[in-house]
Each structure stands twice: as structure tokens, then as C-alpha cells.
C-alpha atoms as a PDB file:
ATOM      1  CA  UNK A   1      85.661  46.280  45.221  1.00  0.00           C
ATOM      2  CA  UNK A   2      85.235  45.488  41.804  1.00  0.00           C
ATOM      3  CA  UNK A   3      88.582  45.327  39.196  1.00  0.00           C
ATOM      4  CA  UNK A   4      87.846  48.402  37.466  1.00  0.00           C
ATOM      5  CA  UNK A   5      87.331  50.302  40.415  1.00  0.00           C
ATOM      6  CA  UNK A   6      90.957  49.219  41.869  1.00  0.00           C
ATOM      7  CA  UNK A   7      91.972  49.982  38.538  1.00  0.00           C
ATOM      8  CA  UNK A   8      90.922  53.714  39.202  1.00  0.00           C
ATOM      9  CA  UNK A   9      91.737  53.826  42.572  1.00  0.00           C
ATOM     10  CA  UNK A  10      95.393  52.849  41.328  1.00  0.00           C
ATOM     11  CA  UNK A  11      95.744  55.278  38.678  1.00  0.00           C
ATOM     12  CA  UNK A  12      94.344  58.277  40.961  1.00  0.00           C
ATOM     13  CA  UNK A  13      97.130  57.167  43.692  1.00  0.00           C
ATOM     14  CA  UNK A  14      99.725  56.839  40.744  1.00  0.00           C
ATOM     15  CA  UNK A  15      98.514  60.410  39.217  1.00  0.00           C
ATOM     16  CA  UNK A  16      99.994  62.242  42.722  1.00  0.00           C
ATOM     17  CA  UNK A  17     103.427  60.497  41.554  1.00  0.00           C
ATOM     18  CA  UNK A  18     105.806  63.442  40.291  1.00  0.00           C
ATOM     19  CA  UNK A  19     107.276  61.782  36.920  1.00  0.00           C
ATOM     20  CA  UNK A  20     110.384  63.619  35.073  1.00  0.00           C
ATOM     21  CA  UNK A  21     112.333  64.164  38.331  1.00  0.00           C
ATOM     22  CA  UNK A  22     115.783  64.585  37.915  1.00  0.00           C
ATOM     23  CA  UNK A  23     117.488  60.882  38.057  1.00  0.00           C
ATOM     24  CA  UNK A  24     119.776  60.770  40.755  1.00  0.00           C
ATOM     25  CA  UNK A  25     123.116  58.902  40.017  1.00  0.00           C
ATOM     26  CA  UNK A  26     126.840  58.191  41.750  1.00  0.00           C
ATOM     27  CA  UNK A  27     125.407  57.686  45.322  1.00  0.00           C
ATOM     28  CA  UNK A  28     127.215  55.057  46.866  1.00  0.00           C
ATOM     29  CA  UNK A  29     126.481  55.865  50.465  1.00  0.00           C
ATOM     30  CA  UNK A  30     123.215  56.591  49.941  1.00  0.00           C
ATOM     31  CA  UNK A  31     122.674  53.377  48.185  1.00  0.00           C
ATOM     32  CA  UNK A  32     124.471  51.527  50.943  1.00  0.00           C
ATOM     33  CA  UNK A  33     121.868  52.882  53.592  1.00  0.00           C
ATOM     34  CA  UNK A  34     118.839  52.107  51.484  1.00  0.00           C
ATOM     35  CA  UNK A  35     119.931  48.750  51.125  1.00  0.00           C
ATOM     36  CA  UNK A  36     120.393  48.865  55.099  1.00  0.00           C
ATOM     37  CA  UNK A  37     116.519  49.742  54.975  1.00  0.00           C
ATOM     38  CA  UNK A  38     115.530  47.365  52.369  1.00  0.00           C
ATOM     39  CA  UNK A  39     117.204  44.621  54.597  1.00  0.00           C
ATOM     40  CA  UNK A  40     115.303  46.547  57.918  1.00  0.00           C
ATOM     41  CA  UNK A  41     112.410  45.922  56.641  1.00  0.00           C
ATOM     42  CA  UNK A  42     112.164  42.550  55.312  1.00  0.00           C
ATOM     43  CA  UNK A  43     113.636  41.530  58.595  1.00  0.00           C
ATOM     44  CA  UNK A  44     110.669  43.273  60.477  1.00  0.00           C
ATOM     45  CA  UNK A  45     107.921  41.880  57.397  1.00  0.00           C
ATOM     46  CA  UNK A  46     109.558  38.188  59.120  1.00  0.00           C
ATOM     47  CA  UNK A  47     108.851  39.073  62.345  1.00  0.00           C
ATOM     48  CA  UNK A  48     105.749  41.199  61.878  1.00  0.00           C
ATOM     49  CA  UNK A  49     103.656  38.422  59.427  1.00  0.00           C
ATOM     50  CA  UNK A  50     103.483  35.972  62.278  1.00  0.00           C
ATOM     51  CA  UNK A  51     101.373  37.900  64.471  1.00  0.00           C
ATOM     52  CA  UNK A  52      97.292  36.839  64.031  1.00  0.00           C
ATOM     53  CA  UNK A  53      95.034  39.771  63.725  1.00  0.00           C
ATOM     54  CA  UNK A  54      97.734  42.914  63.445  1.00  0.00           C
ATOM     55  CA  UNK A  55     100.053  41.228  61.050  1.00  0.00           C
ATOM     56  CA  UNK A  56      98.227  42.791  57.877  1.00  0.00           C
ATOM     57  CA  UNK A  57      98.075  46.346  59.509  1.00  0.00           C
ATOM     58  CA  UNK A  58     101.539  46.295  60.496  1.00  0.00           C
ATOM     59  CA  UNK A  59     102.899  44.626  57.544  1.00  0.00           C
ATOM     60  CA  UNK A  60     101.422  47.557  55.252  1.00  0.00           C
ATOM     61  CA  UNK A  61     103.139  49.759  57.867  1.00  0.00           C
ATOM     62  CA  UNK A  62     106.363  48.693  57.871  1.00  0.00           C
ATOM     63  CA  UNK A  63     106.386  48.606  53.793  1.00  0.00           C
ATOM     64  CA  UNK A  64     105.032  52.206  53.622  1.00  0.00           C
ATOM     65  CA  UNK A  65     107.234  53.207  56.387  1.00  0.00           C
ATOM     66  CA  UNK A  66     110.428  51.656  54.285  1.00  0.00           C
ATOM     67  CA  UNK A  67     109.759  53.236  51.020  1.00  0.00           C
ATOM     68  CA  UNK A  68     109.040  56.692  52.505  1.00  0.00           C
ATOM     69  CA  UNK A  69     112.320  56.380  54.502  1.00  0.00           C
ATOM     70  CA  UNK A  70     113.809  55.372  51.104  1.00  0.00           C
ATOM     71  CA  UNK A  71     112.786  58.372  49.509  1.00  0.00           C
ATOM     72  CA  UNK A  72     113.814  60.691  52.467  1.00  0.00           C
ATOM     73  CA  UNK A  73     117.495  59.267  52.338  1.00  0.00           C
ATOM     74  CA  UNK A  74     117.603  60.327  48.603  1.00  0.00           C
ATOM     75  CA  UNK A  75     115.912  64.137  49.694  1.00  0.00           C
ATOM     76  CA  UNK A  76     112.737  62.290  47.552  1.00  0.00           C
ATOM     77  CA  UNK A  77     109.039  63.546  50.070  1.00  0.00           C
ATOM     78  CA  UNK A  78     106.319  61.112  49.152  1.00  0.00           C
ATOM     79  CA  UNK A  79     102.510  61.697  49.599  1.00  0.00           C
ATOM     80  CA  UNK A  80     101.050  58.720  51.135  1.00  0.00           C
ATOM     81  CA  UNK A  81      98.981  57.975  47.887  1.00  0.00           C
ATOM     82  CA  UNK A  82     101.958  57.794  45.646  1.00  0.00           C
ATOM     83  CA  UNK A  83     103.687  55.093  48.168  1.00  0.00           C
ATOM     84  CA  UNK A  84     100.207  53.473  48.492  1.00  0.00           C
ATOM     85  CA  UNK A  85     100.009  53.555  44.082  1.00  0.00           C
ATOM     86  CA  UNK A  86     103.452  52.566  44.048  1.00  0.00           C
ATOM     87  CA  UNK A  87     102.964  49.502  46.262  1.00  0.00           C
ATOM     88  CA  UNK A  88      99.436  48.714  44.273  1.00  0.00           C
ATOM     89  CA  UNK A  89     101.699  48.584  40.956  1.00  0.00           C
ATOM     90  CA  UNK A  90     103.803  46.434  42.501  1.00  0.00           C
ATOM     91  CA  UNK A  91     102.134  43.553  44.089  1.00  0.00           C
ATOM     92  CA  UNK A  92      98.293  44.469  44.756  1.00  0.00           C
ATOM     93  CA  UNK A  93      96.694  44.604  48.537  1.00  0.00           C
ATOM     94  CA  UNK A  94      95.549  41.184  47.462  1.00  0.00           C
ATOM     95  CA  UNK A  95      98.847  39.715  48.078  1.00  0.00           C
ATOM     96  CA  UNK A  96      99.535  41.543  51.610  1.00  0.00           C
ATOM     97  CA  UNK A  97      96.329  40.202  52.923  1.00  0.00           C
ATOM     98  CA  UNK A  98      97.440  36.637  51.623  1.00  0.00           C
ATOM     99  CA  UNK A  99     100.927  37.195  53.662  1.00  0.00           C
ATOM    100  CA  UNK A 100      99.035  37.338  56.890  1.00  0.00           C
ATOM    101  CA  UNK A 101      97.057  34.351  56.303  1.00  0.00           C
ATOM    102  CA  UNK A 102      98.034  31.764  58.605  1.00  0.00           C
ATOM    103  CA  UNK A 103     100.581  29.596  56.630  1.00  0.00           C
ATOM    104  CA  UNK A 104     102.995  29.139  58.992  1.00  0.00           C
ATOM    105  CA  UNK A 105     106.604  29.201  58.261  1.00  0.00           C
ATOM    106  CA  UNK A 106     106.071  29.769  54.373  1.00  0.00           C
ATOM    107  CA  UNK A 107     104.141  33.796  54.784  1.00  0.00           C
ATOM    108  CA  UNK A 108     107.142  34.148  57.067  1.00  0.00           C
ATOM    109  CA  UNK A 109     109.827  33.882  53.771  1.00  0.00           C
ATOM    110  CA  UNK A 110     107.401  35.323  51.196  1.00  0.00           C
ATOM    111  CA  UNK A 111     106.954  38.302  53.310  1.00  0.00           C
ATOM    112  CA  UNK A 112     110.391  39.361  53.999  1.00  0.00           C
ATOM    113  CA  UNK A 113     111.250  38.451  50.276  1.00  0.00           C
ATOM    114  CA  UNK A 114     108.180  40.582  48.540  1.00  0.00           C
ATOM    115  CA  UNK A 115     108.844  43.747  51.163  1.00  0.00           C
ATOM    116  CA  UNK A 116     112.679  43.746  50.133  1.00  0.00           C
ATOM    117  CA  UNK A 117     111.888  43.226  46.722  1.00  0.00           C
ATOM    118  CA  UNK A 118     108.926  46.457  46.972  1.00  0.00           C
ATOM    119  CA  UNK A 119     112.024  47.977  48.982  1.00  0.00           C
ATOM    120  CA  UNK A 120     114.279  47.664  46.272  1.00  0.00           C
ATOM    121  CA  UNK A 121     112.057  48.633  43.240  1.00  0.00           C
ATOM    122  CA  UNK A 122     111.287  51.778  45.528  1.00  0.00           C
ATOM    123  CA  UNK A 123     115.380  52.881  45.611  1.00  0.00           C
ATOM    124  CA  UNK A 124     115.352  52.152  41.941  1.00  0.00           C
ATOM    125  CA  UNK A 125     112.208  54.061  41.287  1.00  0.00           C
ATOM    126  CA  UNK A 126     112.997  57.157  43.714  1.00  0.00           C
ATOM    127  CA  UNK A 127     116.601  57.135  41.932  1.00  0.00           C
ATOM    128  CA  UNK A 128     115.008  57.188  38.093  1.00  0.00           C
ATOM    129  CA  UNK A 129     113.140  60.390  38.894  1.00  0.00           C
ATOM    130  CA  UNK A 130     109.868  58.771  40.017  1.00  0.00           C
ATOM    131  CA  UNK A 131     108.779  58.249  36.259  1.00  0.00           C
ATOM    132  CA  UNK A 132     104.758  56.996  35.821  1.00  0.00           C
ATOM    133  CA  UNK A 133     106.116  53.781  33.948  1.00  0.00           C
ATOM    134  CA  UNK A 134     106.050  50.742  36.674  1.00  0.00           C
ATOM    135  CA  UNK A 135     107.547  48.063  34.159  1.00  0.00           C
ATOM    136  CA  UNK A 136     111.096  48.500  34.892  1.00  0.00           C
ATOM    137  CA  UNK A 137     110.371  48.569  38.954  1.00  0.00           C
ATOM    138  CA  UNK A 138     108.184  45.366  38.240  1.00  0.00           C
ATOM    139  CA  UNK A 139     111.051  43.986  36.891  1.00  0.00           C
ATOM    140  CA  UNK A 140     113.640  45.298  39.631  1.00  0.00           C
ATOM    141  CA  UNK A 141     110.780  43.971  42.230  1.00  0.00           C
ATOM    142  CA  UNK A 142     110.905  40.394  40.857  1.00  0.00           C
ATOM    143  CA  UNK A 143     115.041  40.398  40.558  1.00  0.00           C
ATOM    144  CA  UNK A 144     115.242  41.438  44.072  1.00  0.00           C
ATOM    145  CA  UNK A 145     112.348  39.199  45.665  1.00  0.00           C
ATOM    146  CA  UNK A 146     114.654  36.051  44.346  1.00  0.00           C
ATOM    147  CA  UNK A 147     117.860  37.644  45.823  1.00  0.00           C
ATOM    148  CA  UNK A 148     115.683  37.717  49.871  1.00  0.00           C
ATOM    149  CA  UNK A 149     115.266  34.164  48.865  1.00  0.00           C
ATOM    150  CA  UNK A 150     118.610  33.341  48.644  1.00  0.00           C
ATOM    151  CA  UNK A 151     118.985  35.546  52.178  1.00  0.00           C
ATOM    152  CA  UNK A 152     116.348  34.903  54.011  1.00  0.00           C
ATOM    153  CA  UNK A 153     118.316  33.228  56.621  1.00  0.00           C
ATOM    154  CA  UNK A 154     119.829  36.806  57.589  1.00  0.00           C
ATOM    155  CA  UNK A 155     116.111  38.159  57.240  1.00  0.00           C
ATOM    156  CA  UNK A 156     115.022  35.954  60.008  1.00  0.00           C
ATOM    157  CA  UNK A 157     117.455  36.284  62.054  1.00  0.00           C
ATOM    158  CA  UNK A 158     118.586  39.303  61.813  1.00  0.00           C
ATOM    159  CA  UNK A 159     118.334  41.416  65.254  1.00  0.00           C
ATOM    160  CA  UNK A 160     116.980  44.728  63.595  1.00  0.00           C
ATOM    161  CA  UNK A 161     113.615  42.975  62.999  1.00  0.00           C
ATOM    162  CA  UNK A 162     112.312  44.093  66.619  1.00  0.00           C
ATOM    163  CA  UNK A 163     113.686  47.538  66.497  1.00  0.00           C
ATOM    164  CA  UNK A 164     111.536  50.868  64.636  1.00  0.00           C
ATOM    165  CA  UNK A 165     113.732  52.583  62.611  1.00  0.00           C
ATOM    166  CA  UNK A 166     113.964  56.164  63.003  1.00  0.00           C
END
């Protein structure tokens, strides 16, 4: 697929995003569960990037899976094409598809660190009101991907990375 058509593809997914929402603020208990499922999911991106052949399927998944559950714990319903455009502004299909090549050991920490980064952005995003503008959530992506660095011990081992979350 050729740049410009991604390009298109990205702003068609990104045109089903509602923009202007109301911003929702003072949510401490909501925040403290999305965090729970930012954490969820780079834990299962660990454990899911190692297997050959499903890894890319699954990883996609379990990152679309995690920002929809994101925006159901803050009463936020996302089509599938604005989580797909959402995940396209942040980090490209490119990059998932690299995450499942087989570099052992170092797609294992880039993994969990870009899924609770995407994770992350998503809360922030879903809180602002869904707005059209990606630059702050690029931002917010990038902040929290080097914070999963700094964690990924408790990614990896963390015993929620075989479990679905419901």
C-alpha cells in the first residue's frame, strides 16, 4: 500500500472519531482501573509477541481490546475504525508487524512498552473528549512508553499476562 493511500485510509478511520466530547475530569477510580488495563495489557503484549505466526494477530488484539475497554470504563463506545485510526496515529501497523519479528528478548520489552504507552495516550485521549488533534496523545504515548521501560520487569512478570480480561 502506497503512503498516500495509508494516509487516506488513516484519515477515513480518524473521520468516525467523535471530536468536542465533553472532557471528563476528577476520576480517580476510574483512572486507577485504566491504569490496571494499561498495565493488563502490556503484560499480555510480553507474553503474546513471543509466539511465531499469531503474535501479530494477537498483539493487534490485545491493543484494540485495551483501548476499547479503556473507553468503556469512562462510558466512552468506540467504533472499531476510530480505535484502528487512533492506533495508526499513534505508531503505524508498520511498527506492530516489526514487534513480532523474531528478535528475541528485545520485541518482548518494546512491545509491552509501545502497548502501555498506546494504552495510556488512549485514557488521555478518551478523557479530553476524543478531540481529532493526535499531537498531545503522541506526546502522552512517548512519556508513557519510557515509564514501561523503567517497569518492564513487572510487565514480564506480572501474572495477569495469561489471563483475558473481561
Amino acid at each position: 500500500m502506497t503512503t498516500e493511500k495509508r494516509l487516506a485510509k488513516v484519515e477515513r478511520e480518524l473521520a468516525e472519531v467523535r471530536d468536542g466530547e465533553e472532557p471528563i475530569s476528577n476520576t480517580p477510580e476510574l483512572d486507577e482501573e485504566a491504569e490496571s488495563v494499561c498495565r493488563w495489557g502490556a503484560a499480555r503484549a510480553a507474553a503474546i509477541v513471543v509466539l511465531p505466526g499469531v503474535g501479530l494477530l494477537w498483539l493487534t488484539g490485545n491493543i484494540g481490546y485495551m483501548v476499547a475497554r479503556i473507553g468503556k470504563i469512562y462510558g466512552a463506545e468506540l467504533s472499531k475504525a476510530s480505535i484502528k485510526g487512533f492506533i495508526s496515529a499513534m505508531i503505524g501497523w508498520g511498527v506492530l508487524m516489526f514487534l513480532c519479528s523474531p528478535i528475541p528478548g528485545l520485541n518482548i520489552a518494546i512491545a509491552a512498552a509501545v502497548t502501555y504507552g498506546i494504552g495510556k495516550a488512549a485514557q488521555a485521549w478518551i478523557k479530553d473528549g476524543m478531540p481529532a488533534d493526535m499531537l498531545r496523545y503522541k506526546e502522552e504515548f512517548k512519556r508513557a512508553k519510557k515509564k514501561a521501560k523503567q517497569h518492564m520487569d513487572e510487565f514480564k512478570s506480572d501474572p495477569r499476562r495469561k489471563q483475558s480480561l473481561k
